[in-house]
N, C-alpha and C. Protein backbone atom coordinates (compact mmCIF):
# COMPACT_ATOMS: atom_id res chain seq x y z
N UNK A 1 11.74 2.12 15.03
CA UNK A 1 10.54 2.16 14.23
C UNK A 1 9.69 0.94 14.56
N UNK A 2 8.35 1.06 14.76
CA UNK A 2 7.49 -0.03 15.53
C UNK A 2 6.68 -0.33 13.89
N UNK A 3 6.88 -1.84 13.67
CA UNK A 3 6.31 -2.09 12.73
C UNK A 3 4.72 -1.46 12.19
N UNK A 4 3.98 -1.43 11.19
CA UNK A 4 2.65 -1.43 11.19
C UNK A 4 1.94 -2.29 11.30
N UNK A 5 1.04 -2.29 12.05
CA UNK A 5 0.62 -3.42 12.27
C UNK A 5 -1.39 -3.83 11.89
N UNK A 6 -2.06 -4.93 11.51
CA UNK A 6 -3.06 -4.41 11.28
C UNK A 6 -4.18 -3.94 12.37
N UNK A 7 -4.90 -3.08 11.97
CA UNK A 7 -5.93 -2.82 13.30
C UNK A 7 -7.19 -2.86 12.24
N UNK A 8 -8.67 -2.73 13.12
CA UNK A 8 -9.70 -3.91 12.88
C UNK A 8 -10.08 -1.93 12.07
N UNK A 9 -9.85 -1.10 12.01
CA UNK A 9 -10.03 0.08 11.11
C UNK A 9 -9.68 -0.15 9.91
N UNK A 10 -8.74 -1.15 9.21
CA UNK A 10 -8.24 -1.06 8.07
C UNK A 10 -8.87 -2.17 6.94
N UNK A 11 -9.83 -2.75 7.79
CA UNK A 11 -11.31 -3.51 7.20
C UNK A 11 -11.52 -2.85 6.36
N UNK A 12 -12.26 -3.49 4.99
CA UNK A 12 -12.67 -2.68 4.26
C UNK A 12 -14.14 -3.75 3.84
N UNK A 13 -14.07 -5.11 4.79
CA UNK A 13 -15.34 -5.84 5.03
C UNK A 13 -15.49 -6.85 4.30
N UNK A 14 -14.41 -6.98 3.50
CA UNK A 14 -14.21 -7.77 2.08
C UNK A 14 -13.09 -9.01 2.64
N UNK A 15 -13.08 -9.84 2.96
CA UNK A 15 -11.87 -10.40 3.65
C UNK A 15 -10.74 -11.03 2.16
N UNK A 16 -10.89 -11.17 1.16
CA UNK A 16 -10.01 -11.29 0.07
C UNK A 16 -8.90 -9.89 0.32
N UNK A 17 -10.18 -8.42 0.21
CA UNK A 17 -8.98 -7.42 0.17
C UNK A 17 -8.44 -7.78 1.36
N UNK A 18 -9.01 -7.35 2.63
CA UNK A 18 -8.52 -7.23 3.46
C UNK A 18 -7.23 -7.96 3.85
N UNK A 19 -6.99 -9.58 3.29
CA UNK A 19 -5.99 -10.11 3.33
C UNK A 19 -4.71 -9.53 2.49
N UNK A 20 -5.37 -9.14 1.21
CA UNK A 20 -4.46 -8.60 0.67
C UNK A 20 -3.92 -7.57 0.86
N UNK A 21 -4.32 -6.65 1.69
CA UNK A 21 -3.73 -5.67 2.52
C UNK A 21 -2.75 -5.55 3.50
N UNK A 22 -3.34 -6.85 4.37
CA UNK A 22 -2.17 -7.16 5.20
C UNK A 22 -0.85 -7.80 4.32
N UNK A 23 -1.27 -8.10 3.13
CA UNK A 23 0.22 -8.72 2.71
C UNK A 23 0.82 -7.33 2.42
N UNK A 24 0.39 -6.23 1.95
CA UNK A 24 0.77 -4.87 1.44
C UNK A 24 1.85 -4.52 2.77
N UNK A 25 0.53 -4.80 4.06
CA UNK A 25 1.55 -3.92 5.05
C UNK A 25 2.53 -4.85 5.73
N UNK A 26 2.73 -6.17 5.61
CA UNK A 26 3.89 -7.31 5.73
C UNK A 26 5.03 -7.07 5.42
N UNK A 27 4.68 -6.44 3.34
CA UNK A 27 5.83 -6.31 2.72
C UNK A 27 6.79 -4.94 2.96
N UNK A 28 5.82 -3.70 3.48
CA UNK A 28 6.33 -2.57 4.21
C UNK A 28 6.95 -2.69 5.03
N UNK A 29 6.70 -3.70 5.91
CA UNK A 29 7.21 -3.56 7.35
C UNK A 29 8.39 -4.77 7.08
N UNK A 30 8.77 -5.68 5.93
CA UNK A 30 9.70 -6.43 5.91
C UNK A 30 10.98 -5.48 5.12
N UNK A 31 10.31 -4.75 3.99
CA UNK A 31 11.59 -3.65 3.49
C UNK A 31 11.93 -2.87 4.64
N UNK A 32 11.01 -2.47 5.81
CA UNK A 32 11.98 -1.38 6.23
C UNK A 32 12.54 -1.89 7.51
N UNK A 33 12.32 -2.99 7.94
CA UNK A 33 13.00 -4.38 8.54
C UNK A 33 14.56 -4.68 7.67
N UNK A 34 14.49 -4.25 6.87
CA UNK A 34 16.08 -4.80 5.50
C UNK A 34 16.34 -3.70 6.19
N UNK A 35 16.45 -2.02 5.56
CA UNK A 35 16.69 -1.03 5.94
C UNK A 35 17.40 -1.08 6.94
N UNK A 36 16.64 -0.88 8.71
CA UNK A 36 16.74 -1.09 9.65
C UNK A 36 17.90 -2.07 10.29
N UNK A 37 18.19 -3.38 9.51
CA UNK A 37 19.33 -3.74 9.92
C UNK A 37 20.66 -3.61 9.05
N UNK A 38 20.38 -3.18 8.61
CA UNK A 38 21.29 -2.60 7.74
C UNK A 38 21.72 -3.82 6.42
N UNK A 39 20.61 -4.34 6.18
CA UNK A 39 20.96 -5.09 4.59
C UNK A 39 21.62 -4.42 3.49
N UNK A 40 22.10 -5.30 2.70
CA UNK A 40 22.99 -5.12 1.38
C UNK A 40 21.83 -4.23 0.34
N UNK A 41 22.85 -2.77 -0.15
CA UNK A 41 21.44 -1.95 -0.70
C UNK A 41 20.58 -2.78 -1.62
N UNK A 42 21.07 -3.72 -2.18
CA UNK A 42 20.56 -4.58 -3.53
C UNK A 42 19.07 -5.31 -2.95
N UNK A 43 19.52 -5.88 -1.79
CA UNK A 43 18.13 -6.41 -0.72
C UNK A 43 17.82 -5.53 -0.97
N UNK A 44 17.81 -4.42 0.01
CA UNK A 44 17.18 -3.39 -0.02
C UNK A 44 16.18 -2.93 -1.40
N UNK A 45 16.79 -2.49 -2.42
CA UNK A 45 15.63 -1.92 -3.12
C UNK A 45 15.08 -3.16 -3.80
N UNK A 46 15.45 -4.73 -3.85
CA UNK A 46 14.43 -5.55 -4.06
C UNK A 46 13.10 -5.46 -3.41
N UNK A 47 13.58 -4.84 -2.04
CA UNK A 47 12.09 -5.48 -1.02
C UNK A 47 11.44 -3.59 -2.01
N UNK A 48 12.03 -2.38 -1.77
CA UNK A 48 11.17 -1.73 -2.83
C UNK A 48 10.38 -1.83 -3.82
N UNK A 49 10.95 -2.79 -4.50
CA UNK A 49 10.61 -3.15 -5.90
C UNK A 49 9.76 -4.28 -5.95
N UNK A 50 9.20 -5.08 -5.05
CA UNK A 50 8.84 -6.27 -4.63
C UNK A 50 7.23 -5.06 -4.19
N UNK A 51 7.71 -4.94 -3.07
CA UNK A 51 6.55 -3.83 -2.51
C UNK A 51 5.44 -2.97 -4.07
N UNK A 52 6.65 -2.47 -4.66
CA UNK A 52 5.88 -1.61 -5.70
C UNK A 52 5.35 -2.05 -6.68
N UNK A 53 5.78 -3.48 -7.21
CA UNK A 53 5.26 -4.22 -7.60
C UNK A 53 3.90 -4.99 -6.95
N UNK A 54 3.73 -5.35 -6.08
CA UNK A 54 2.21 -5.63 -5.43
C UNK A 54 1.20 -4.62 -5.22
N UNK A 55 1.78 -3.46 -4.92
CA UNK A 55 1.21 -2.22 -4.68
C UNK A 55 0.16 -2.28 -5.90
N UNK A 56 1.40 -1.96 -7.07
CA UNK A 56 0.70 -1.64 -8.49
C UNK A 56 0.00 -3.00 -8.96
N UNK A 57 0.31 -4.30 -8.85
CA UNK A 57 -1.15 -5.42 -9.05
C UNK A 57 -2.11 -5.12 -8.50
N UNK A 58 -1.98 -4.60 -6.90
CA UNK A 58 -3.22 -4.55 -6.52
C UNK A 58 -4.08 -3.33 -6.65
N UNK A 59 -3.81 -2.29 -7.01
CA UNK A 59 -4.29 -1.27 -7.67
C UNK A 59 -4.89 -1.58 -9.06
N UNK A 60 -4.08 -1.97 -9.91
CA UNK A 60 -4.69 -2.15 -11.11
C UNK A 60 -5.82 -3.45 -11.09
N UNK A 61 -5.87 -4.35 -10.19
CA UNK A 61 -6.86 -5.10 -9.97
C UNK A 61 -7.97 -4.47 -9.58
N UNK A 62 -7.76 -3.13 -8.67
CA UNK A 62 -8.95 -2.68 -8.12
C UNK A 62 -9.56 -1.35 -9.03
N UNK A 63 -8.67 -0.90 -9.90
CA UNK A 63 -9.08 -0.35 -11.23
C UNK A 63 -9.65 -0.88 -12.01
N UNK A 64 -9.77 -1.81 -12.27
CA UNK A 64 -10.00 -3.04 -12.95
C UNK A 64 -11.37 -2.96 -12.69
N UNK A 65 -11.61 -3.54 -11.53
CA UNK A 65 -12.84 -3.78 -10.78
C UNK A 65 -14.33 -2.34 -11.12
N UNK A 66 -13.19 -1.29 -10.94
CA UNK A 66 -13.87 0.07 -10.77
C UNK A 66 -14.46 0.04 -11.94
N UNK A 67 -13.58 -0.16 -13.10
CA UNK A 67 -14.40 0.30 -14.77
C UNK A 67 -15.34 -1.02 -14.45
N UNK A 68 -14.98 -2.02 -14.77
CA UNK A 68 -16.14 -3.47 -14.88
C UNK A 68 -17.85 -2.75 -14.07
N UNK A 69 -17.53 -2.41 -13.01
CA UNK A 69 -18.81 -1.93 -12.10
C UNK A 69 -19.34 -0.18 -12.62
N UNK A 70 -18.70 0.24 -13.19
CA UNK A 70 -19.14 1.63 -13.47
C UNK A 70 -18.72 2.56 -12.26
N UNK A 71 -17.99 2.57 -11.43
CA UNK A 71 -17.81 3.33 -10.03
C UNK A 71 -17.61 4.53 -10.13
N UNK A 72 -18.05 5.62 -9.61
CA UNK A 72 -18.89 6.52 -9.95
C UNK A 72 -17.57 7.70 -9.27
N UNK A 73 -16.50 6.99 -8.51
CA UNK A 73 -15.11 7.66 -7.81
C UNK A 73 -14.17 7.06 -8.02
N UNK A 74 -14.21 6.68 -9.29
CA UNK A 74 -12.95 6.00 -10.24
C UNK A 74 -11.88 6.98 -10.45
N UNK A 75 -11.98 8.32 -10.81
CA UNK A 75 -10.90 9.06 -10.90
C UNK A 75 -10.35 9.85 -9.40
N UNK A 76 -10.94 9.57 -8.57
CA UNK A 76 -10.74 10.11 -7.34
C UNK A 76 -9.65 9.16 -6.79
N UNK A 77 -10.25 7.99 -6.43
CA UNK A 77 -9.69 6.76 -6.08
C UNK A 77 -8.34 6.50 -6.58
N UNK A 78 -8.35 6.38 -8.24
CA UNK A 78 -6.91 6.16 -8.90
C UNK A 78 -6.19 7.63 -8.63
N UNK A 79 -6.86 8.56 -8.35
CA UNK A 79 -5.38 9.49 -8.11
C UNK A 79 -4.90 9.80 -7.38
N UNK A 80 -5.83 8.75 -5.85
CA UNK A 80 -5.08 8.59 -4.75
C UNK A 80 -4.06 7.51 -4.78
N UNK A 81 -4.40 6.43 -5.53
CA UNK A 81 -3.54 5.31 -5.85
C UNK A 81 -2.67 6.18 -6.42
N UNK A 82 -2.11 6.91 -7.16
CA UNK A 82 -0.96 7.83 -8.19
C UNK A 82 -0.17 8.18 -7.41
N UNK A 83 -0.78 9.17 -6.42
CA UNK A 83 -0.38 9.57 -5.19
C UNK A 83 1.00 8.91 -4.44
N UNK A 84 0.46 7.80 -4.06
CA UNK A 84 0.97 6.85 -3.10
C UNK A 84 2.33 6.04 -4.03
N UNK A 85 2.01 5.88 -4.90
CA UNK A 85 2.82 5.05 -6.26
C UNK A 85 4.09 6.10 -6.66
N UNK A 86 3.84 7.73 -6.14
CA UNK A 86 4.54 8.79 -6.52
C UNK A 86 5.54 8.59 -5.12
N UNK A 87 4.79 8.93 -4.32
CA UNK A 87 5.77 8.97 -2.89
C UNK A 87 6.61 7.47 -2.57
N UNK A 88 5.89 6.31 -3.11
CA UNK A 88 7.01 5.26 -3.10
C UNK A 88 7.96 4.98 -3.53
N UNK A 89 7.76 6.25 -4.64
CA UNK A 89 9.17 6.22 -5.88
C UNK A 89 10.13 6.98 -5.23
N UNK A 90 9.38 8.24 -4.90
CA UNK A 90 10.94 9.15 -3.88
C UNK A 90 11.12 8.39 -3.18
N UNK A 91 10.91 7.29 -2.22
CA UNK A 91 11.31 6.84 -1.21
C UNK A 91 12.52 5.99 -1.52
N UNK A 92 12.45 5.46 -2.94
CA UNK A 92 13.08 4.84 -3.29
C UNK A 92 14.51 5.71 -3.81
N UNK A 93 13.99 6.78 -4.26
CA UNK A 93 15.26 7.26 -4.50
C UNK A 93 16.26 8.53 -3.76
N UNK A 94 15.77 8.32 -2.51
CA UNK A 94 16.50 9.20 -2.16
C UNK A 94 17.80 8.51 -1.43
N UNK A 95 18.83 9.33 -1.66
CA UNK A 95 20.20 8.59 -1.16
C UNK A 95 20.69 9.65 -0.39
N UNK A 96 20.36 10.48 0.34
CA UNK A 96 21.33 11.36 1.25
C UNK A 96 20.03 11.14 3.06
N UNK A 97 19.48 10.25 2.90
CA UNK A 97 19.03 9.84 4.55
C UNK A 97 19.61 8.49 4.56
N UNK A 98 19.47 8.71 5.91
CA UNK A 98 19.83 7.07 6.85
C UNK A 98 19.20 6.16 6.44
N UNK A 99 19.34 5.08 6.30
CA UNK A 99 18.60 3.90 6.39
C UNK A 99 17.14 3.82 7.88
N UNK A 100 17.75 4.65 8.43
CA UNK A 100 16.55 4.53 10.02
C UNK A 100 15.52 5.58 9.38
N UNK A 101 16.30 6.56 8.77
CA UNK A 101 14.92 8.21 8.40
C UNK A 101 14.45 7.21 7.46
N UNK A 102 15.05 6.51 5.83
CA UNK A 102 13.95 6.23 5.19
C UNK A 102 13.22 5.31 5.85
N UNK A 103 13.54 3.94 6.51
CA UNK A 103 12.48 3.34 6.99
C UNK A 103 11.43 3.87 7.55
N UNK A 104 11.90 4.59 8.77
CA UNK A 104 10.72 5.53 9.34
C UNK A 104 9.71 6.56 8.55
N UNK A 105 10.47 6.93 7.29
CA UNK A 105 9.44 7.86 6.39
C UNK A 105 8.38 6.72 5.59
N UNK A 106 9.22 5.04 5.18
CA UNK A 106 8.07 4.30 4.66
C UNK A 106 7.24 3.90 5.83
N UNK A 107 7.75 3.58 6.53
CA UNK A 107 6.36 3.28 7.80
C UNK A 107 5.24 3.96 7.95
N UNK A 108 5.68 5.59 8.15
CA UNK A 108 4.99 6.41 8.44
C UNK A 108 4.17 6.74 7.24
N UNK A 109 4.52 7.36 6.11
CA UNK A 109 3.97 7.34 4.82
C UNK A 109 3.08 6.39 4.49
N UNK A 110 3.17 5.22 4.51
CA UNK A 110 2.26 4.12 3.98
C UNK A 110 1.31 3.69 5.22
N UNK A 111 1.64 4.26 6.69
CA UNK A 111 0.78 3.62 7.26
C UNK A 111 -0.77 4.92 7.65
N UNK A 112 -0.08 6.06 7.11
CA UNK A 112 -1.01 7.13 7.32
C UNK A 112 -2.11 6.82 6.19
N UNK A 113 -1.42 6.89 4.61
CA UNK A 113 -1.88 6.58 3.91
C UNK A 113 -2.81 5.04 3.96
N UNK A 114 -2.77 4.17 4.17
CA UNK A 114 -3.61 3.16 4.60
C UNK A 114 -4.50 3.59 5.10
N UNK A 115 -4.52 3.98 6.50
CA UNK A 115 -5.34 4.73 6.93
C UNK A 115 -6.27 5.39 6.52
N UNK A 116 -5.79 6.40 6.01
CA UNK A 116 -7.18 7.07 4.97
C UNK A 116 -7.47 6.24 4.23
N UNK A 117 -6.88 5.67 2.94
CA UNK A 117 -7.14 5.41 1.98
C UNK A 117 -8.23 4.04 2.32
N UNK A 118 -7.97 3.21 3.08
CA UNK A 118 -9.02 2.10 3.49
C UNK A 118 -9.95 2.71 3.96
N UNK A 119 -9.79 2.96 4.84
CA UNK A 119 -11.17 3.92 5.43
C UNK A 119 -12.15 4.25 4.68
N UNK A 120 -11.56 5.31 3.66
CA UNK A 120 -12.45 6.02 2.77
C UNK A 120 -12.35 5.29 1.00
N UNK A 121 -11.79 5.77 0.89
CA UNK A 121 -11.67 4.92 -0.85
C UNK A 121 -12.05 3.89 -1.01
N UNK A 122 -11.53 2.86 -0.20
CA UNK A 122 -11.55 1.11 -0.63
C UNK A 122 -12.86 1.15 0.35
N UNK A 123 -13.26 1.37 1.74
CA UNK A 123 -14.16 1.26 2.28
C UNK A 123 -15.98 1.75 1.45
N UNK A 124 -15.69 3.11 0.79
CA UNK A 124 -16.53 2.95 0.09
C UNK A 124 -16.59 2.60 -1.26
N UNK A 125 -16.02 2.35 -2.02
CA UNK A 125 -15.48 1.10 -3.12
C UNK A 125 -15.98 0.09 -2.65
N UNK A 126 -15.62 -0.74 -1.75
CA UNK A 126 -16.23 -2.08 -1.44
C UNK A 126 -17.64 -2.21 -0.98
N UNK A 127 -18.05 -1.23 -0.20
CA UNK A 127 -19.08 -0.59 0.20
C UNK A 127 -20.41 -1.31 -1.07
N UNK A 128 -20.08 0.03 -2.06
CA UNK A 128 -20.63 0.00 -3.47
C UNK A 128 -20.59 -1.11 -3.95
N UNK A 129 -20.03 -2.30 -4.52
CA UNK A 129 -19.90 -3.08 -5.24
C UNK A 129 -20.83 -4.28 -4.68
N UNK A 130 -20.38 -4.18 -3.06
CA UNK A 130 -21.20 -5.87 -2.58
C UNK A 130 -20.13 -6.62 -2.42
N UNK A 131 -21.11 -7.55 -2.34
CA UNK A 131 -20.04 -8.96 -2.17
C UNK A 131 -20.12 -9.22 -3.70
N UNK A 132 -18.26 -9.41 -4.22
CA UNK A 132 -17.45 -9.81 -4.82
C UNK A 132 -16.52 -10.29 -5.25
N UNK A 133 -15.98 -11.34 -6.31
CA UNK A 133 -15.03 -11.61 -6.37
C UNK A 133 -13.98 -10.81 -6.26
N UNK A 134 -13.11 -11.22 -5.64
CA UNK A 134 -11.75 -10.53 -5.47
C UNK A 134 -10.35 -11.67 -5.68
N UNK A 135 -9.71 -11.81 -6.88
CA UNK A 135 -9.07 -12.79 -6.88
C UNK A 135 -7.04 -12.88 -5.87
């Protein structure tokens, strides 16, 4: 499994998010780095739980953001965030694959999803707002 890595597509022009993104896809690519060598399951679903935990700050920060500004694809946006928050949970719980299939399903899963989801959601989200604080 070849880490994710960032590419200059996953801009969203904002360099606060954008940093904070790359920490998103750091912490992906360090759980399924545990996975992959075969860490103690307890590592293991820390770096899950670590992951899903930033996931969901940084979502609810950018929910946050959405009501404060009035954003006009607030329910679109969060139920792609739902989405993603749903499939990280099966990932977490499935116990009859390898340690190599789940890594490879979080890689793949979160890096497709990035993909779109920066592109389009956060790209025009950030788009809309301007230059803003982003803490």
């Amino acid at each position: 499994m070849a880490p994710i890595e960032w590419i200059p597509e996953f801009s969203v022009g904002n360099p606060s998010v954008d940093h904070e993104h790359q920490e998103l896809i750091e912490l992906v690519n360090q759980t399924a780095g545990a996975l992959l060598a075969g860490h103690p399951e307890a590592e293991v679903q820390s770096g899950f739980g670590d992951l899903l935990c930033a996931i969901t700050a940084h979502f609810a920060l950018e929910e946050q953001q959405m009501r404060a500004y009035g954003y006009d694809q607030r329910t679109q946006h969060k139920e792609d965030h739902e989405r993603l928050l749903d499939e990280l949970r099966d990932l977490m719980d499935v116990d009859d694959a390898s340690p190599d299939q789940t890594a490879e399903r979080l890689a793949k899963t979160l890096e497709a999803w990035f993909v779109n989801h920066f592109k389009t959601h956060d790209a025009r989200l950030h788009q809309r707002l301007g230059p803003h604080p982003h803490p």
